[in-house]
N, C-alpha and C. Protein backbone atom coordinates (compact mmCIF):
# COMPACT_ATOMS: atom_id res chain seq x y z
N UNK A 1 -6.44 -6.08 -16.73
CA UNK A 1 -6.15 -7.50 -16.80
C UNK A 1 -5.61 -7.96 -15.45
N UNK A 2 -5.82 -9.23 -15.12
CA UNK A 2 -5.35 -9.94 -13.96
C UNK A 2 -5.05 -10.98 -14.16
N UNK A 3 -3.92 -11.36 -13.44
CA UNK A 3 -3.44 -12.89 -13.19
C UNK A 3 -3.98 -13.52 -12.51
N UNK A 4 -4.71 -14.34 -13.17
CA UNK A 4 -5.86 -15.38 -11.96
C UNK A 4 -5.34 -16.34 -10.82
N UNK A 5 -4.24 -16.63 -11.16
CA UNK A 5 -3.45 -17.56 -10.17
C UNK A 5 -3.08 -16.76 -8.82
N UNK A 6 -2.81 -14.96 -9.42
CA UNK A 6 -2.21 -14.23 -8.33
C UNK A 6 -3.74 -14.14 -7.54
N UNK A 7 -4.89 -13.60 -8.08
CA UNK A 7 -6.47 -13.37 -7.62
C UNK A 7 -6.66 -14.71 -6.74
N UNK A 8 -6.86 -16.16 -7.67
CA UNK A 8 -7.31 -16.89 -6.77
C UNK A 8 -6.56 -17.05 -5.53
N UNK A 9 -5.36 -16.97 -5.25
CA UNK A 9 -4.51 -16.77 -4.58
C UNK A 9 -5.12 -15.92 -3.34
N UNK A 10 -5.11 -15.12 -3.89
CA UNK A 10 -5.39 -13.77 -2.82
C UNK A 10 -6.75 -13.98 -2.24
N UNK A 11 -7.70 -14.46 -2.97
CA UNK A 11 -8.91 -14.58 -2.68
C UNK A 11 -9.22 -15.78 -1.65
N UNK A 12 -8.10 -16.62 -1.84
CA UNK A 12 -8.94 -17.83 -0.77
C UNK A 12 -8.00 -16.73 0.28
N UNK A 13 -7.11 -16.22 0.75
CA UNK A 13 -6.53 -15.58 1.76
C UNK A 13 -7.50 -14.85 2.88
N UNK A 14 -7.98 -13.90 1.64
CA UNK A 14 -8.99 -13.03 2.10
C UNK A 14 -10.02 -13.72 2.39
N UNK A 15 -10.91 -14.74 1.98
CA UNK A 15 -12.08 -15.58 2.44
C UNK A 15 -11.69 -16.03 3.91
N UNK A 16 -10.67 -16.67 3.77
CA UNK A 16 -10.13 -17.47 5.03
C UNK A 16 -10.29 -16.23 6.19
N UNK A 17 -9.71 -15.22 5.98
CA UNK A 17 -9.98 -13.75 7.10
C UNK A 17 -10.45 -12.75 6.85
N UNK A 18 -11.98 -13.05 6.86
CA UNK A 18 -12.77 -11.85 6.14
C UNK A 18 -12.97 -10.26 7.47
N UNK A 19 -12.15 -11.12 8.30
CA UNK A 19 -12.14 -9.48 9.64
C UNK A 19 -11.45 -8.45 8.86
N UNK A 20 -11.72 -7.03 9.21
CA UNK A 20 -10.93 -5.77 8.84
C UNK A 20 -9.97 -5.65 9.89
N UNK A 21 -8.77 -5.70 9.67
CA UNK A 21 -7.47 -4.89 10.86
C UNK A 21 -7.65 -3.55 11.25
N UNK A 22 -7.08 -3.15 11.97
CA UNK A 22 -7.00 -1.70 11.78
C UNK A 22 -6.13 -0.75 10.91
N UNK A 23 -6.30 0.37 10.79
CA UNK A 23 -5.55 1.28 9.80
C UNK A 23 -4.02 0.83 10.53
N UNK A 24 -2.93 1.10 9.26
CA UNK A 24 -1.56 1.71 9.33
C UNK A 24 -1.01 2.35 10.16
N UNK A 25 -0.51 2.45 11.41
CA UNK A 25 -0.44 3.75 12.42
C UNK A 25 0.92 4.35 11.36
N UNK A 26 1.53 3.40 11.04
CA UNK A 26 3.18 4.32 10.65
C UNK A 26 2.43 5.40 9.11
N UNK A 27 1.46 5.32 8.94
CA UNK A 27 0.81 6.52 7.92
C UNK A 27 -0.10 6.88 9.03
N UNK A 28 -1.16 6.77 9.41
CA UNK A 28 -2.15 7.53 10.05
C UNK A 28 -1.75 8.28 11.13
N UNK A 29 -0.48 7.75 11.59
CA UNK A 29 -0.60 8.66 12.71
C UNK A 29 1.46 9.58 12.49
N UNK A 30 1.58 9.81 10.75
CA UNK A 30 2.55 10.17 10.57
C UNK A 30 2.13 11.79 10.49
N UNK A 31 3.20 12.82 11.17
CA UNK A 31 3.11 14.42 10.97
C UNK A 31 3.11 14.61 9.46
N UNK A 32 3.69 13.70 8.29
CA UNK A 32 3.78 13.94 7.35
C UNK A 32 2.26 14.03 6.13
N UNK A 33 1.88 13.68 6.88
CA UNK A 33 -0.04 13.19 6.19
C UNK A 33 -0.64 14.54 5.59
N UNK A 34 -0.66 14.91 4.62
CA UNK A 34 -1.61 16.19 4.46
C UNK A 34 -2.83 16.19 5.14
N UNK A 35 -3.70 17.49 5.26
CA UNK A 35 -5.06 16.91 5.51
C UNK A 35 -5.84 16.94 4.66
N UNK A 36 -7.12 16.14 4.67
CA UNK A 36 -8.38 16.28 3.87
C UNK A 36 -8.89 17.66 3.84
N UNK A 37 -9.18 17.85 2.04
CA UNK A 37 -9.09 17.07 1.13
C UNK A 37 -8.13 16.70 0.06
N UNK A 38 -7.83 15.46 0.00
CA UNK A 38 -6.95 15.58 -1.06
C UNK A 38 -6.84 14.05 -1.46
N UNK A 39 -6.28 13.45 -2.51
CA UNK A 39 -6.78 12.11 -3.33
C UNK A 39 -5.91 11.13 -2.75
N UNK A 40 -6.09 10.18 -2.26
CA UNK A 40 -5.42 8.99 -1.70
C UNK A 40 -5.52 7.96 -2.32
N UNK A 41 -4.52 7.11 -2.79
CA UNK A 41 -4.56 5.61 -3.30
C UNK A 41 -3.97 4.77 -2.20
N UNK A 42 -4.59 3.61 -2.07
CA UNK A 42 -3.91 2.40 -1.13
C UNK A 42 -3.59 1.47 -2.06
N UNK A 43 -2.39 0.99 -2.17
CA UNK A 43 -1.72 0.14 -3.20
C UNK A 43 -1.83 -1.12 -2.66
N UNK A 44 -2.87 -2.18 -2.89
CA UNK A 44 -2.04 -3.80 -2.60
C UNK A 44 -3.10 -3.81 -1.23
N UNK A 45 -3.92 -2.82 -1.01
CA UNK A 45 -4.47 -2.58 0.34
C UNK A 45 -5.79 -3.72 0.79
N UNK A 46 -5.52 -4.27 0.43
CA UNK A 46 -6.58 -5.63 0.66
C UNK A 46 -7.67 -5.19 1.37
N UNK A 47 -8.06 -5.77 2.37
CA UNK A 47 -9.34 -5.38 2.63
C UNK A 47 -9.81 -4.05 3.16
N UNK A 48 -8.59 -2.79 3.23
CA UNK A 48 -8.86 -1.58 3.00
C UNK A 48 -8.81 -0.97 4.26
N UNK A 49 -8.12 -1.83 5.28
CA UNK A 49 -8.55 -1.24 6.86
C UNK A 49 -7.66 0.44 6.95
N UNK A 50 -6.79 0.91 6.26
CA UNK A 50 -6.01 2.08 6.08
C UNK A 50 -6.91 2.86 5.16
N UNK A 51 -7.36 2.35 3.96
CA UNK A 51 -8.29 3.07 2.92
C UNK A 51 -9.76 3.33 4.20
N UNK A 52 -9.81 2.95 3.92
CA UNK A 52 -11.28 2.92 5.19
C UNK A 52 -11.15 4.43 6.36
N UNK A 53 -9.88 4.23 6.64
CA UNK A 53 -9.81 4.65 7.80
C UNK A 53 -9.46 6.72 7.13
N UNK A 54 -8.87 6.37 5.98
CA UNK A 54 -8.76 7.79 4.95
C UNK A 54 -10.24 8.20 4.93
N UNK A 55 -10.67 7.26 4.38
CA UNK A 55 -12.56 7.79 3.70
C UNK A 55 -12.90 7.69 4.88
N UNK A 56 -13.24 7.07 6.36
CA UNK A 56 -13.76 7.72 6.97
C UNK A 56 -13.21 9.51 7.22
N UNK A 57 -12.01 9.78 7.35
CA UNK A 57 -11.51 11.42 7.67
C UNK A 57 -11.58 12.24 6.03
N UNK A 58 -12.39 12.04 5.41
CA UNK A 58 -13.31 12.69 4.47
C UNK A 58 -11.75 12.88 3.07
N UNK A 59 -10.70 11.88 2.91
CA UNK A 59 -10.44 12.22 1.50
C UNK A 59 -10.81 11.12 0.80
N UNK A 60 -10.34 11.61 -0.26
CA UNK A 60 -11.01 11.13 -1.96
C UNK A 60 -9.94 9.42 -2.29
N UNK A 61 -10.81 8.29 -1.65
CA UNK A 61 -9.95 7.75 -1.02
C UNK A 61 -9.87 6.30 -2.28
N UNK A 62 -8.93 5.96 -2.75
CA UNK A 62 -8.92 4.45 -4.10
C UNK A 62 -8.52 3.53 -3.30
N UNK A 63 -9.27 2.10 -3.56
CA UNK A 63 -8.28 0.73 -2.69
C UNK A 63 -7.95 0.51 -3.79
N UNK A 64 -6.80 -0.01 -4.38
CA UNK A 64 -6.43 -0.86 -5.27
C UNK A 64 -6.29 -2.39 -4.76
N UNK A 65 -6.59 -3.68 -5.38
CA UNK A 65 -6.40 -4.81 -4.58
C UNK A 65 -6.09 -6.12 -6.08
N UNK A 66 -5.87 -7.13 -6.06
CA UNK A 66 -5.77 -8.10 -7.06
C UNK A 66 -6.80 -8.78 -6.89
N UNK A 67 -7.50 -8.94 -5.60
CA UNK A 67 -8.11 -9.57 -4.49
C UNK A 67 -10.15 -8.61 -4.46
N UNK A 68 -10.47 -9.49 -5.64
CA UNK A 68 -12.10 -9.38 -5.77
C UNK A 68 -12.65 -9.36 -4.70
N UNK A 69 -12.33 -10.46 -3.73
CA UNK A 69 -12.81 -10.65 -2.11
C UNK A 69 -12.40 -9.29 -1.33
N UNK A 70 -11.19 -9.17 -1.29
CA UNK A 70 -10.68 -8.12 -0.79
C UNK A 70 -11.61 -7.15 -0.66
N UNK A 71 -11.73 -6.66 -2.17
CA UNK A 71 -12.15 -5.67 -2.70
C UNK A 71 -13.95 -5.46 -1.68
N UNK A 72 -14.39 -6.72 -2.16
CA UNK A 72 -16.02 -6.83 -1.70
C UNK A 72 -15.85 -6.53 -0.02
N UNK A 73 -15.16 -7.23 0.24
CA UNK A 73 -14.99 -6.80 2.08
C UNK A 73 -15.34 -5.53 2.08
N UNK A 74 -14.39 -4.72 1.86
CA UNK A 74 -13.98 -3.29 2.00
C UNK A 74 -15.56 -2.94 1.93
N UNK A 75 -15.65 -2.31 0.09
CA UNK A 75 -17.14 -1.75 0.17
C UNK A 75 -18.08 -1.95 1.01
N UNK A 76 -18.35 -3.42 1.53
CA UNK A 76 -19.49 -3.49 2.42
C UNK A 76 -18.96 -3.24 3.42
N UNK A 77 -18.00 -2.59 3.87
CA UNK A 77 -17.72 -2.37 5.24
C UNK A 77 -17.92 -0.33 5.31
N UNK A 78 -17.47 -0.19 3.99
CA UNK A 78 -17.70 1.09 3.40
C UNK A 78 -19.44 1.34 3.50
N UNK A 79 -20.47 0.47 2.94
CA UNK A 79 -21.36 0.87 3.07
C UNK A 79 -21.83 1.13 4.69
N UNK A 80 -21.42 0.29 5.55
CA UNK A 80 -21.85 -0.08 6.75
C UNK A 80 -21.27 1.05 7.80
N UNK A 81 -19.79 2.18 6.94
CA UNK A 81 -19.62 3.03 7.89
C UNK A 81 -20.18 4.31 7.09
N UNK A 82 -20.52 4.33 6.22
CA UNK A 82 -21.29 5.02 5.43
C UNK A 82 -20.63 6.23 5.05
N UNK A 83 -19.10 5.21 4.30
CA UNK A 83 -17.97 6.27 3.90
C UNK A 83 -17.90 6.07 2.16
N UNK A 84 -17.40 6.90 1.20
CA UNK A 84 -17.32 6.89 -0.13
C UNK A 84 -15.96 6.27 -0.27
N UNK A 85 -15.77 5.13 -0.48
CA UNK A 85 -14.59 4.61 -1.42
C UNK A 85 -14.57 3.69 -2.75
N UNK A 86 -13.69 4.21 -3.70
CA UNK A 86 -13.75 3.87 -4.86
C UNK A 86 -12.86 2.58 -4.56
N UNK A 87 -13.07 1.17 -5.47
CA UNK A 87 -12.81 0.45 -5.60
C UNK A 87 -11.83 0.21 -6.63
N UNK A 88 -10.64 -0.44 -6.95
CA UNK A 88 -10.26 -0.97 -8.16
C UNK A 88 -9.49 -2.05 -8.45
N UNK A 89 -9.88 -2.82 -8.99
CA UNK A 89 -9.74 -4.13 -9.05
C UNK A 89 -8.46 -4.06 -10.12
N UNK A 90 -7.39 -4.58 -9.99
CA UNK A 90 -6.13 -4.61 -10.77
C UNK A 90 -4.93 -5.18 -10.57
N UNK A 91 -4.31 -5.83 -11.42
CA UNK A 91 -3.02 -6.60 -10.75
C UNK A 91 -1.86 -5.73 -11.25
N UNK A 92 -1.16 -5.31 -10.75
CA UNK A 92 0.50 -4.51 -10.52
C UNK A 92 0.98 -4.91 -11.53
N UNK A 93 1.44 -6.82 -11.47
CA UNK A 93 2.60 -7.30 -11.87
C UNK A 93 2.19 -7.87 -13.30
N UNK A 94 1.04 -7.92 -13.31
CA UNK A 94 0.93 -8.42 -14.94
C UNK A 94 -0.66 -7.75 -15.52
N UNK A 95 -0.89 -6.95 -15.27
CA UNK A 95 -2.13 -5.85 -16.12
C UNK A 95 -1.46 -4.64 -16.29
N UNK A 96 -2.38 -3.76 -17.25
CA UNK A 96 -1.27 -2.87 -18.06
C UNK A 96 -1.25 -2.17 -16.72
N UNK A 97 -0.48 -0.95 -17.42
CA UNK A 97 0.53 0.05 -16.20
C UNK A 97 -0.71 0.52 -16.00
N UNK A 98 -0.48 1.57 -14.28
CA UNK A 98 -1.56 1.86 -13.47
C UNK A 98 -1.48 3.39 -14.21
N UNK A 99 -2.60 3.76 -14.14
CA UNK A 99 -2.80 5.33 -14.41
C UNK A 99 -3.23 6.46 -13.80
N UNK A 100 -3.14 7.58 -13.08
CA UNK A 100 -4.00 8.06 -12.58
C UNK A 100 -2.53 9.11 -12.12
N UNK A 101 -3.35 9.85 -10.75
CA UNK A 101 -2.26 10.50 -10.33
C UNK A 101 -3.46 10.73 -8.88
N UNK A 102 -2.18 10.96 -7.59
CA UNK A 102 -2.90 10.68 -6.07
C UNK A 102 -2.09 11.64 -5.54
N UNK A 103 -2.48 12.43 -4.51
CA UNK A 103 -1.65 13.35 -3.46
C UNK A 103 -0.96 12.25 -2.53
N UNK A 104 -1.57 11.63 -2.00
CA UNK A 104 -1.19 10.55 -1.11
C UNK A 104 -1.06 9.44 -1.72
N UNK A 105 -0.29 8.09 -1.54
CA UNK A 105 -0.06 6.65 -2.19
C UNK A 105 0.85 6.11 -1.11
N UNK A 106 -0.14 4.77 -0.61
CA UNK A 106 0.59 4.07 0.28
C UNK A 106 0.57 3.00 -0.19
N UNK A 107 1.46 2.40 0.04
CA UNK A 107 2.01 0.73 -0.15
C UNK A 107 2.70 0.54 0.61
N UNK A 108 2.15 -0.93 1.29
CA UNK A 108 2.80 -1.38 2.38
C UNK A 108 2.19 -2.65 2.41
N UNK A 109 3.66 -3.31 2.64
CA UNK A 109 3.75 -4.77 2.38
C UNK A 109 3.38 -5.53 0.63
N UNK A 110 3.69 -4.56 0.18
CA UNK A 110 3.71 -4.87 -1.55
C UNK A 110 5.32 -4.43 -2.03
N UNK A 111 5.69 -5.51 -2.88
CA UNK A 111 7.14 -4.99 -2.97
C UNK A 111 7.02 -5.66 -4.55
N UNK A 112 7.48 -4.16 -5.59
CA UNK A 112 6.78 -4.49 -7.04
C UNK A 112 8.17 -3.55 -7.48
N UNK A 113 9.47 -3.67 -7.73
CA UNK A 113 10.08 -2.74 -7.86
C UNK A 113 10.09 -1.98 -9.10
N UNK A 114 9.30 -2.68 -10.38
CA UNK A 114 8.70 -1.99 -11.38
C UNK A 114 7.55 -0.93 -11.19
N UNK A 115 6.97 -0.86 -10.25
CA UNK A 115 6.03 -0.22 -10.21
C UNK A 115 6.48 1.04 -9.04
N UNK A 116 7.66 0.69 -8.60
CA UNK A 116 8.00 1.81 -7.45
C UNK A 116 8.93 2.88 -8.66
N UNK A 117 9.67 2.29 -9.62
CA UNK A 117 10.03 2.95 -10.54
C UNK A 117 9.33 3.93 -11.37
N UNK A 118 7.92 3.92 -11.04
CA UNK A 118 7.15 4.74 -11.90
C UNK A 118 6.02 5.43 -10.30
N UNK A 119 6.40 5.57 -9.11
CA UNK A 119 5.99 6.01 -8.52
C UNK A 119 5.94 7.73 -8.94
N UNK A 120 6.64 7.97 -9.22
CA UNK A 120 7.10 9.37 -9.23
C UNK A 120 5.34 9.90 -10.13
N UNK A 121 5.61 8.94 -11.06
CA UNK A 121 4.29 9.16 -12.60
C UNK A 121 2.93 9.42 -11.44
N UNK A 122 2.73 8.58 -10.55
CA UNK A 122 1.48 8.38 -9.99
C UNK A 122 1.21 9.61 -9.11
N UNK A 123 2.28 10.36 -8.77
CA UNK A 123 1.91 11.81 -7.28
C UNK A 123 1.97 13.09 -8.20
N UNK A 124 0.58 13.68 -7.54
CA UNK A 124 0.53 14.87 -7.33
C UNK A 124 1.82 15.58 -6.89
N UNK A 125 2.00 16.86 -7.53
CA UNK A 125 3.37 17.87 -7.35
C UNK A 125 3.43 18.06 -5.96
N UNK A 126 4.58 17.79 -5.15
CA UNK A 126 3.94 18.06 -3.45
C UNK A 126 3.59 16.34 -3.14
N UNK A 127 3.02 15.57 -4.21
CA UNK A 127 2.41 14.16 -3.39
C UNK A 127 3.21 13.50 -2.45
N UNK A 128 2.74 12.56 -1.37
CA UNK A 128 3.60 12.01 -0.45
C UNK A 128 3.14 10.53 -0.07
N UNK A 129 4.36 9.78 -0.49
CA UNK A 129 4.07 8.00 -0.54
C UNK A 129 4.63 7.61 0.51
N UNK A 130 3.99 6.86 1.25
CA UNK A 130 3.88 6.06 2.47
C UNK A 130 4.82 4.62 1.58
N UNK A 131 5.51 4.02 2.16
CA UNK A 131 5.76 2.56 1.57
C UNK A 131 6.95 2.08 2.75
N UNK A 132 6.47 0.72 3.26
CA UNK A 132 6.88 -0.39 3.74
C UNK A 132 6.36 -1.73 3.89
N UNK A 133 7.54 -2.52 3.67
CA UNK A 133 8.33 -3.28 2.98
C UNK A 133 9.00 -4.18 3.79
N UNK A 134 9.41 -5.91 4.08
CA UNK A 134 10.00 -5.99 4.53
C UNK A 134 11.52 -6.28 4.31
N UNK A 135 12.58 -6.33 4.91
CA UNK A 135 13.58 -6.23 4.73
C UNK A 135 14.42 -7.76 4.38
N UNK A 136 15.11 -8.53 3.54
CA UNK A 136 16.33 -9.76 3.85
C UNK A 136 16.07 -10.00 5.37
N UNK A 137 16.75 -9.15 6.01
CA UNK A 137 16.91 -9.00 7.36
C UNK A 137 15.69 -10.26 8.25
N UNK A 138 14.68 -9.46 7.95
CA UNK A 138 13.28 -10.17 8.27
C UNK A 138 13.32 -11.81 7.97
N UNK A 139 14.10 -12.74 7.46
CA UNK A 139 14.23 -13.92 7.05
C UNK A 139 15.47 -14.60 8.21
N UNK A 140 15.88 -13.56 8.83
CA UNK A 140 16.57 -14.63 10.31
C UNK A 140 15.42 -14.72 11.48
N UNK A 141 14.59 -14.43 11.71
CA UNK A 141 13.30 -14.91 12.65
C UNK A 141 11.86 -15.16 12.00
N UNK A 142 12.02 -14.97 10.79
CA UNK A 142 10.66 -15.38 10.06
C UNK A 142 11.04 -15.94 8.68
N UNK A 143 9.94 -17.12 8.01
CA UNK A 143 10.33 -18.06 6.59
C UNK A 143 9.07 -17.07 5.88
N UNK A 144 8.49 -16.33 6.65
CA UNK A 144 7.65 -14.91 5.35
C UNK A 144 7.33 -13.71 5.27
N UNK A 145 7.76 -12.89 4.36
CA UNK A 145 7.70 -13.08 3.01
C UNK A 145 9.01 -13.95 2.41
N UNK A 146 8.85 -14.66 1.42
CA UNK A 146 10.02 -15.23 0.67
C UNK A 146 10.54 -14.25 0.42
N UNK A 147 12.40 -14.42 0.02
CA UNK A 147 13.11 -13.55 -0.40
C UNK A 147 12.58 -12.61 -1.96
N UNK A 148 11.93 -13.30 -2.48
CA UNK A 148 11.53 -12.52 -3.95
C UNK A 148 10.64 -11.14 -3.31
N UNK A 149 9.97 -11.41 -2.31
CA UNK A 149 9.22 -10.31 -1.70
C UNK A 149 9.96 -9.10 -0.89
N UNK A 150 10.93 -9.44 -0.58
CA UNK A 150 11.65 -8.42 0.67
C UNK A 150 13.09 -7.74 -0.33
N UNK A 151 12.86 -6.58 0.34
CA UNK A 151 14.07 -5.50 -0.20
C UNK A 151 15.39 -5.80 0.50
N UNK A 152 16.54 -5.53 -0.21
CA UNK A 152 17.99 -5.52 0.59
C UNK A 152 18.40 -4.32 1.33
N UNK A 153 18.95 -4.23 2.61
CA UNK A 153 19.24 -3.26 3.39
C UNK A 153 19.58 -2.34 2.77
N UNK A 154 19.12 -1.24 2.73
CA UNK A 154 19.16 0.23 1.84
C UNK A 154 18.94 0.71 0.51
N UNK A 155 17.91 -0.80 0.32
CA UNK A 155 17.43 -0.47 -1.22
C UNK A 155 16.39 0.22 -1.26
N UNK A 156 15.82 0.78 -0.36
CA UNK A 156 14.63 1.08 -0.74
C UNK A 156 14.91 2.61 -1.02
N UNK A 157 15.67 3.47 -0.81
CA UNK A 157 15.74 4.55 -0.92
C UNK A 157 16.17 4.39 -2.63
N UNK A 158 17.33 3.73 -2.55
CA UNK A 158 17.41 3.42 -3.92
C UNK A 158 16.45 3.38 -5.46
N UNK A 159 15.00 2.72 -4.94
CA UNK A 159 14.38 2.33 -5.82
C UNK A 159 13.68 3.55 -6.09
N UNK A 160 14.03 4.64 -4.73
CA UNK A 160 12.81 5.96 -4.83
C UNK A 160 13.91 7.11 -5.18
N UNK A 161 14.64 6.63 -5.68
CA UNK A 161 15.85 7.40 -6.01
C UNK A 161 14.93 8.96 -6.62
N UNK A 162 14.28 8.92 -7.15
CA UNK A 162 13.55 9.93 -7.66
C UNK A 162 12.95 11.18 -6.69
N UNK A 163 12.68 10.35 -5.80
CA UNK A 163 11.45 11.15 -4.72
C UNK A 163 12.53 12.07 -3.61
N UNK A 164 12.22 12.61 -2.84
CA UNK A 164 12.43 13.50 -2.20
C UNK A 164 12.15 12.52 -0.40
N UNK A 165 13.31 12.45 0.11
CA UNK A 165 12.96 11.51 1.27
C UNK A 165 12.67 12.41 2.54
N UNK A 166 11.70 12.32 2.93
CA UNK A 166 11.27 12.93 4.41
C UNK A 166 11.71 11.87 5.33
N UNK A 167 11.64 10.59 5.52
CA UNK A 167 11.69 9.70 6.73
C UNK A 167 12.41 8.22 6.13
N UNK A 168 13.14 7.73 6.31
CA UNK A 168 13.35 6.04 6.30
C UNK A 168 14.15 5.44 7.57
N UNK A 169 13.47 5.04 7.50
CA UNK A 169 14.32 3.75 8.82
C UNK A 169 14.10 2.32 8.26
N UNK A 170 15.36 1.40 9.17
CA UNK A 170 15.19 0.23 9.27
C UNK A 170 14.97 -0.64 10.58
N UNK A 171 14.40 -1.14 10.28
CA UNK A 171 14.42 -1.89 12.10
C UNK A 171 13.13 -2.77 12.07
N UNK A 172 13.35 -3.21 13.47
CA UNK A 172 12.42 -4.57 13.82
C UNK A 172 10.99 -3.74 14.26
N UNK A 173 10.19 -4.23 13.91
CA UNK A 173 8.40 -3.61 14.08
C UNK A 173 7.37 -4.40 14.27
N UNK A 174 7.27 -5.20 15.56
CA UNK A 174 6.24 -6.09 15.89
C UNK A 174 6.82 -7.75 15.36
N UNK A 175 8.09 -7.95 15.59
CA UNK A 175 8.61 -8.98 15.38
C UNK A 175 9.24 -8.96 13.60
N UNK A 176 9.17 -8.14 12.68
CA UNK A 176 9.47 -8.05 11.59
C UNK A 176 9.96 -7.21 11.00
N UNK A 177 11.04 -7.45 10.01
CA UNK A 177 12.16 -6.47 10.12
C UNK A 177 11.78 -5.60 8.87
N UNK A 178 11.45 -4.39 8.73
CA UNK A 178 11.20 -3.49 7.58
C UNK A 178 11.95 -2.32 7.51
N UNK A 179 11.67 -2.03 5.76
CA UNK A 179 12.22 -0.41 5.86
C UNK A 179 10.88 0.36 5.59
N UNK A 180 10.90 1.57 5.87
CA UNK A 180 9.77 2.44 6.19
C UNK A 180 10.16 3.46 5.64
N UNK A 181 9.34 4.03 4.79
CA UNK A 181 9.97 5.22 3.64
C UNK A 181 9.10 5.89 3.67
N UNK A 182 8.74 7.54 3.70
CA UNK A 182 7.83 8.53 3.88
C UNK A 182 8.92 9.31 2.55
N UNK A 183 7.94 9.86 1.52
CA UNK A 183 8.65 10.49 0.76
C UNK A 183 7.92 11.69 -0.09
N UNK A 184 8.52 12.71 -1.44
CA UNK A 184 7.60 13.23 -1.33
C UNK A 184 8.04 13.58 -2.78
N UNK A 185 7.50 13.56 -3.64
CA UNK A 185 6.96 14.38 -5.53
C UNK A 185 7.56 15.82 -5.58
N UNK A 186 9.02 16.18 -5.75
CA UNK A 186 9.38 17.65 -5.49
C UNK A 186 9.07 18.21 -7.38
């Protein structure tokens, strides 16, 4: 199920900038990354430029998105590098709970604290979640994300209270203030 208001939403976003970014460096180019092969989900990963960049280095790679457009970008960009990624179309905040289980799970720039509560459910034994986020902080030089979107200084470890922390920091990152959490399924 999906919230159409959140979809149409997302979808004129994605129409408006149908370019691919590039991958994540704070995951792609983290020591913490297993290597391929092994199952990767991108949480919230819109047009997939991090998913993309997994399935091109050969793992078993899911976009999750709310964002149909999103979604369509990706694949045809997937067909065009002539990499295997699974698609899945789903909203976080109001379709039933997510199911599955991933060695890898990144989220970044999605802040769902119901759904970080059940992170633990989603990793492989050993799995390791990428997630950032921006911070309160981030709202004295920028009006976005609104406050409903951004975490309070040292919550984020909090919310992963479960997981096993390899890395967090806080700080400013290209003009925006985030926390950055590398963690891991003990």
């Amino acid at each position: 199920m999906v919230d159409n208001s959140a979809q149409a939403r997302w979808d004129a976003i994605y129409s408006d900038a149908p370019k691919i970014g590039g991958a994540d460096p704070f995951v792609t180019e983290s020591d913490f990354l297993p290597e391929a092969p092994c199952t990767v989900l991108d949480v919230a990963g819109g047009k997939g430029a991090t998913a993309l960049w997994f399935a091109g280095k050969g793992y078993d790679t899911t976009l999750l998105d709310v964002s149909e457009v999103a979604l369509d970008i990706a694949s045809q960009e997937a067909d065009l590098r002539d990499v295997e990624l699974i698609t899945f179309h789903h909203d976080l905040e109001s379709g039933p709970p997510l199911t599955g289980k991933w060695d890898v799970i990144v989220c970044a720039n999605f802040l769902d604290r119901g759904f970080y509560a059940t992170l633990r459910e989603h990793l492989n034994p050993d799995g390791i979640a990428f997630l950032r986020v921006a911070t309160a902080t981030n709202l004295e030089r920028n009006s976005k994300p609104s406050r409903r979107f951004l975490v309070e200084i040292g919550e984020l470890p909090e919310l992963l209270f479960d997981l096993e922390p390899l890395s967090f920091t806080e700080d400013w990152f290209d003009g925006r203030h985030e926390a950055r959490m590398i963690c891991r399924r003990v």
